[in-house]
Protein backbone atom coordinates (compact mmCIF):
# COMPACT_ATOMS: atom_id res chain seq x y z
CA UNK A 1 83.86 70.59 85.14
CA UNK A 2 80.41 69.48 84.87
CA UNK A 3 79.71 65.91 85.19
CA UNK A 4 78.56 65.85 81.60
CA UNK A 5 81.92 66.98 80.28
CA UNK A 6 80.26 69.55 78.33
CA UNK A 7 82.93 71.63 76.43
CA UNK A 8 80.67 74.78 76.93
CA UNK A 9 82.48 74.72 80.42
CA UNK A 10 86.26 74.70 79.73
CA UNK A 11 88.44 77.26 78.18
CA UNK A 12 92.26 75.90 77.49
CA UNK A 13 95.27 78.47 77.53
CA UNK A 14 98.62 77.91 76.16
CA UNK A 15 100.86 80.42 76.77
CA UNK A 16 104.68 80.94 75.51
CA UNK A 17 107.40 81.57 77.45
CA UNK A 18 110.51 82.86 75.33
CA UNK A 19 107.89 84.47 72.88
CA UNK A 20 105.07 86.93 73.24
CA UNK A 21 102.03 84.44 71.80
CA UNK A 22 99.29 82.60 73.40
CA UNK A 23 96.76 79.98 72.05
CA UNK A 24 93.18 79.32 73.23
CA UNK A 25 90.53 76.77 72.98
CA UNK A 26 87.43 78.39 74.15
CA UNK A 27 83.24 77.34 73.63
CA UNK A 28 81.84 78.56 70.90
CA UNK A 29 79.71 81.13 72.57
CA UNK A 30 78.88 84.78 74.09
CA UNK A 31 80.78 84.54 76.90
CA UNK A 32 83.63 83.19 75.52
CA UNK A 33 84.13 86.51 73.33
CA UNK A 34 85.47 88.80 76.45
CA UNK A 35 87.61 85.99 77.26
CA UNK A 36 89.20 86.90 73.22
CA UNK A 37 89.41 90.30 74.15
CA UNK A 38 91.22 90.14 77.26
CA UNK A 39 93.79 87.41 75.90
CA UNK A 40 94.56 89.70 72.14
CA UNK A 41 94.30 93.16 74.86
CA UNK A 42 97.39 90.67 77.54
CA UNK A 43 99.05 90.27 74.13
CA UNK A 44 99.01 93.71 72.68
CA UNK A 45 100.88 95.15 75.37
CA UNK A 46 104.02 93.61 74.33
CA UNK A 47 104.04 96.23 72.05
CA UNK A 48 103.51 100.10 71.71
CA UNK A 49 100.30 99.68 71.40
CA UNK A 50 98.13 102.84 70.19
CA UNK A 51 94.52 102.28 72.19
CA UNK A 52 92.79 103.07 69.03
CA UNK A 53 94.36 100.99 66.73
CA UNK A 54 93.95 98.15 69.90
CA UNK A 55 90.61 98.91 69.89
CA UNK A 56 89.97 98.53 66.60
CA UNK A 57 91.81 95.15 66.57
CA UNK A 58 89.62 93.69 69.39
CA UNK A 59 86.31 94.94 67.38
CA UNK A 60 87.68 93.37 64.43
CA UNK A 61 88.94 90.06 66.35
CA UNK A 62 85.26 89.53 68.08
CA UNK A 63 83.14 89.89 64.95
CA UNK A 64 85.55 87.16 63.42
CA UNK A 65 84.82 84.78 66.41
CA UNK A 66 81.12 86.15 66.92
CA UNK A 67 81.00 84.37 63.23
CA UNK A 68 82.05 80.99 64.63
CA UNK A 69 79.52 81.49 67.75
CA UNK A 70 76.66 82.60 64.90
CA UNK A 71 77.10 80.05 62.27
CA UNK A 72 80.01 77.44 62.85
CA UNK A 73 77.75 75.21 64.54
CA UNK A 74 73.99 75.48 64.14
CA UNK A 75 72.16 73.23 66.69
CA UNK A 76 75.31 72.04 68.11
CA UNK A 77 78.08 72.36 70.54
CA UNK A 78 81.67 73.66 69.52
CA UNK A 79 84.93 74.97 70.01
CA UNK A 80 86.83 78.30 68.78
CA UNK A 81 90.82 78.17 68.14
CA UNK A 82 92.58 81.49 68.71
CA UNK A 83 96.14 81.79 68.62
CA UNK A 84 97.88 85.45 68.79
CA UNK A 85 101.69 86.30 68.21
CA UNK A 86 102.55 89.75 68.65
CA UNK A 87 105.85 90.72 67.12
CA UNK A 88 107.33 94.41 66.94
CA UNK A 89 104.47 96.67 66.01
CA UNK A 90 102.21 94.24 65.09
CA UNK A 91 99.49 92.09 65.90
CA UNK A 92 98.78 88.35 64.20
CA UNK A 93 95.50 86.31 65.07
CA UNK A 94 93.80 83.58 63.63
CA UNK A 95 90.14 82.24 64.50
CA UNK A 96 89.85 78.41 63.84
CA UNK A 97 86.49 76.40 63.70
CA UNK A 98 85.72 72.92 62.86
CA UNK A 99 81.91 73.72 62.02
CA UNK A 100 80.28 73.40 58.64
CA UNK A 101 82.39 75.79 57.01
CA UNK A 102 82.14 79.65 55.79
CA UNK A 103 81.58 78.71 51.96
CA UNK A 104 78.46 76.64 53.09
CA UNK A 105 76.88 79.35 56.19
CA UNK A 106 77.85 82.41 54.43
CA UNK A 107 78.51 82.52 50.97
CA UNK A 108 78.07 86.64 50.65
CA UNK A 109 80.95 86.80 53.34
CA UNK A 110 83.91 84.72 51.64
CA UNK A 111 82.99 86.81 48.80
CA UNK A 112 84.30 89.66 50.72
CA UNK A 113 80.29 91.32 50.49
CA UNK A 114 78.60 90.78 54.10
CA UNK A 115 79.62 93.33 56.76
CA UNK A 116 81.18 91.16 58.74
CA UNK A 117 84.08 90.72 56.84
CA UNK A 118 83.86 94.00 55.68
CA UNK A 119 84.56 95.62 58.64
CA UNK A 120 87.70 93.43 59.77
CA UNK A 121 88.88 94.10 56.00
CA UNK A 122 88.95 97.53 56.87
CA UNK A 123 90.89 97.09 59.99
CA UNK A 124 93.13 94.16 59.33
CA UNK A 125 96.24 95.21 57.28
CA UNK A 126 96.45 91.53 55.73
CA UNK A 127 93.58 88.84 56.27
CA UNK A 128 93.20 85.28 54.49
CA UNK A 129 90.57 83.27 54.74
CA UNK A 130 90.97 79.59 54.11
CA UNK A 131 88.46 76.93 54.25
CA UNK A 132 88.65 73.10 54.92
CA UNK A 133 87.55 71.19 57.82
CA UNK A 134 86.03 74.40 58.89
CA UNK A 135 87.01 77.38 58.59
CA UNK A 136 90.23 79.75 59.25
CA UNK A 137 90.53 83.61 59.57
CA UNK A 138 94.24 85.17 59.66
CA UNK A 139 94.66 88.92 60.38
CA UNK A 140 97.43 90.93 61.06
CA UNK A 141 96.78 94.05 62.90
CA UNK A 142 99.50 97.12 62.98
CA UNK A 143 98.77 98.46 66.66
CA UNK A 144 102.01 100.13 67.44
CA UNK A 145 104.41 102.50 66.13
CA UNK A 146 106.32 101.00 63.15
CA UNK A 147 110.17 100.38 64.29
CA UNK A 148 109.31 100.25 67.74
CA UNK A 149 110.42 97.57 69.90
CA UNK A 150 109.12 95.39 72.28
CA UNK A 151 109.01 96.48 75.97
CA UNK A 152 111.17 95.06 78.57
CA UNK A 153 108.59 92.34 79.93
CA UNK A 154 107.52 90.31 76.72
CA UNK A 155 108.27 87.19 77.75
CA UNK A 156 108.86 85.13 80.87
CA UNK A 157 106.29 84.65 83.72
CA UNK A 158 105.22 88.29 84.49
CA UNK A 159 102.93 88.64 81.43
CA UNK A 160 101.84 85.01 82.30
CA UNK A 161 100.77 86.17 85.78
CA UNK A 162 99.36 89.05 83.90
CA UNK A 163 97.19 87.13 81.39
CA UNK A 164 95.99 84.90 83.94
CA UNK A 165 94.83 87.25 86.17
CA UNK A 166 92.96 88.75 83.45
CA UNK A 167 91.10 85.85 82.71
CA UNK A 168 90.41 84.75 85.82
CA UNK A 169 88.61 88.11 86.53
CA UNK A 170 86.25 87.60 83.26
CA UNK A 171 85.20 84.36 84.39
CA UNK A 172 84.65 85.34 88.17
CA UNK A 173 82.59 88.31 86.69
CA UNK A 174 80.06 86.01 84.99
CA UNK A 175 79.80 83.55 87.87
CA UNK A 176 78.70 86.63 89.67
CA UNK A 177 81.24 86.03 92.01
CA UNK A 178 80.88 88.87 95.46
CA UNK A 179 83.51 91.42 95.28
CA UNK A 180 85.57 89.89 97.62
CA UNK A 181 85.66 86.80 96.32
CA UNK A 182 86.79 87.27 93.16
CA UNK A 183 89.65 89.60 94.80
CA UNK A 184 90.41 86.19 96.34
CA UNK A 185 90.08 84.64 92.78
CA UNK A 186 92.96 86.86 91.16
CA UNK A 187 94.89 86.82 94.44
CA UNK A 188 94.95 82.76 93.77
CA UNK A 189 95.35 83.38 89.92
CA UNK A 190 98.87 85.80 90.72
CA UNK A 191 100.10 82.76 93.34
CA UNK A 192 99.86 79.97 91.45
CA UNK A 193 101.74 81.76 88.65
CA UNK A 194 104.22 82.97 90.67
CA UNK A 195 104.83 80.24 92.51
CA UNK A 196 103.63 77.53 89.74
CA UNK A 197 105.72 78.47 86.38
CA UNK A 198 109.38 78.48 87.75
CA UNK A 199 108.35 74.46 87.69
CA UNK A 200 107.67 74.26 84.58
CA UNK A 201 108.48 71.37 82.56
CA UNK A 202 109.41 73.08 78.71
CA UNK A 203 108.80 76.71 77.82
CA UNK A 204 104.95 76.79 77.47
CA UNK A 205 102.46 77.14 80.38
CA UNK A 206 98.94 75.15 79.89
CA UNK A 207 96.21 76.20 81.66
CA UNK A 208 92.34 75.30 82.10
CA UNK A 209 89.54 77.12 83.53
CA UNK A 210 86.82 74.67 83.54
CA UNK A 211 83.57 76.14 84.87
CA UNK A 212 81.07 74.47 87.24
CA UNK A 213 78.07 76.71 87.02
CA UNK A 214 79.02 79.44 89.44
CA UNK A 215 82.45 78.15 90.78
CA UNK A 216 85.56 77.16 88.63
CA UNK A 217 88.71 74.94 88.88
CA UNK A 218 91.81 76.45 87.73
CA UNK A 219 94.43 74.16 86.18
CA UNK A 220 98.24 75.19 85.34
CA UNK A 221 101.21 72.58 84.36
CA UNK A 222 103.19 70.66 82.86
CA UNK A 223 105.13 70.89 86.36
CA UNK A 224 108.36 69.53 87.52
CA UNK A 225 108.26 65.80 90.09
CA UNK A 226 106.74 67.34 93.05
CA UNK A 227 106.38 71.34 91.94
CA UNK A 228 102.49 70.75 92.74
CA UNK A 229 103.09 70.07 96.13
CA UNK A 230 106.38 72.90 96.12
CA UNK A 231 104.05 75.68 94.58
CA UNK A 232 101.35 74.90 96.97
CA UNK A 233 103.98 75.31 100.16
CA UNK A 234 105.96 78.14 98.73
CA UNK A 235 102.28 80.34 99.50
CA UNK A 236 102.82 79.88 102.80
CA UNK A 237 102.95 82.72 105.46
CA UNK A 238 103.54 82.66 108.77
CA UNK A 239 100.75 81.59 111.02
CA UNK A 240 98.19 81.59 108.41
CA UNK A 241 99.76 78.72 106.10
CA UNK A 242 99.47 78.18 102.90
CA UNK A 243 97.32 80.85 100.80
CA UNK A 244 96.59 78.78 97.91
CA UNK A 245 94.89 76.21 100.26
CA UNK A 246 93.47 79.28 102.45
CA UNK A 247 91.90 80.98 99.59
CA UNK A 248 91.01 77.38 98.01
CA UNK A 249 88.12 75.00 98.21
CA UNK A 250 89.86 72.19 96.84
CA UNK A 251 93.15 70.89 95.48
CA UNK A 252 94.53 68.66 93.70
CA UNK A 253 97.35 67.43 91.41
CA UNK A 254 97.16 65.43 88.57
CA UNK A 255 99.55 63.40 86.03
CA UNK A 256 99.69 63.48 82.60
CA UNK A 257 103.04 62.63 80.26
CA UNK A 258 104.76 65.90 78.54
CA UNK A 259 107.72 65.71 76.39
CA UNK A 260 108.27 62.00 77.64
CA UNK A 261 107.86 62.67 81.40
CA UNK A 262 105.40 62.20 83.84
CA UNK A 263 104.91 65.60 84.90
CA UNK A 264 102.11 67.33 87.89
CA UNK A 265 99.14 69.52 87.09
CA UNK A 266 98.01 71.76 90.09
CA UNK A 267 94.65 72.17 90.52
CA UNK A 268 92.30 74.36 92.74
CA UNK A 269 88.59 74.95 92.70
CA UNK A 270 87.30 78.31 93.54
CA UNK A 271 83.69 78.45 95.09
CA UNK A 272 81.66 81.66 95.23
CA UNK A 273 81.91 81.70 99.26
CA UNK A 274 85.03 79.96 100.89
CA UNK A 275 84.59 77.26 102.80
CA UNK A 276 85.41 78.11 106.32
């Protein structure tokens, strides 16, 4: 993170383990919107997903948080709340601001008259819009075949590893990151989940991305007394060592208290070139 703190540079990930549903906390702007995508896209494929009705359900999902980015916060910094559950054949999202409110920026919209909300009427098979303290969007989206059931990997670490991975490509991508650093990137992104989330403290991975113009620190706990230092040797190979401090520039572990324990956060920075 910058020295500033600025909130424009950290997206928060909470991510279930016995369910298939994920929360984010993510700036309210541009490039936070592929970060949506990729998180609703991780979460959709827990399901039979038809591409069509997926796509639709990502166009749908952006213009509701390209609303927050827009108008939530004129002349100001701010944060967008997603949270997705998928369940059978179905999608459910809801976009969370804590700006000025959609009654107050957009009057036409709650009425259910600007495009906007329109067009995520149209694709949305429930929505509800409720306003206080900002403003709330909840859609359901049918994206599967009704009756059909979830696929074998819905919860669990795989689709953890999965939606990190994801993420951790969008935000290598706009750092610009060379090719084969950000192959590095996701190769760090699959270790630490692998290695990271069987010591996990509870059933719900945290993670942060918090982004330091064109590098980023990458942030995943509540761990287990010593799982920091565990995860970090479990990477190694022989000869070369440890992988997470190979493909690292920097780590670190940190405390903070989770369901009335003192539990590890590991951290580690990824630079555009590795140090040698």
């Amino acid at each position: 993170m910058r020295a500033n703190g600025s909130i424009d540079d950290v997206i928060d990930i909470e991510i279930a383990l016995d369910r298939p549903e994920l929360r984010l906390q993510v700036p309210a702007k541009e490039e936070s919107l592929p970060v949506v995508r990729q998180a609703l896209r991780s979460l959709a494929d827990t399901v039979d997903a038809r591409r069509e009705a997926l796509e639709d359900a990502e166009l749908a999902l952006t213009e509701a948080c390209s609303n927050v980015v827009e108008h939530a916060y004129p002349g100001a910094d701010g944060e967008i709340e997603v949270s997705l559950l998928s369940r059978e054949a179905e999608v459910l999202a809801r976009v969370r601001d804590s700006g000025c409110g959609m009654a107050a920026r957009e009057p036409d919209r709650l009425a259910g008259r600007g495009y906007g909300m329109a067009m995520i009427e149209a694709i949305a098979r429930s929505i509800e819009v409720r306003v206080e303290d900002g403003t709330e969007i909840a859609m359901t989206f049918d994206v599967g075949a009704h009756g059909a059931a979830m696929n074998g990997v819905v919860t669990g670490e795989q689709p953890c590893e999965r939606i990190l991975r994801r993420l951790v490509a969008v935000v290598a991508a706009q750092a610009d990151m060379p090719v084969d650093r950000m192959m590095e990137a996701l190769h760090v992104a699959e270790l630490l989940a692998r290695h990271g989330l069987p010591r996990l403290v509870g059933d719900r991975v945290r993670i942060r991305i918090a982004r330091d113009g064109d590098a980023f620190a990458l942030r995943l706990g509540p761990l287990e007394e010593q799982g920091a230092a565990a995860t970090v040797r479990d990477s190694e190979v022989p000869v070369v060592g440890s992988l997470l401090e190979r493909l690292s520039d920097g780590v670190r572990v940190e405390h903070e208290p989770a369901d009335g324990l003192d539990c590890e956060y590991l951290e580690l920075r990824i630079e555009p070139r590795r140090r040698s």
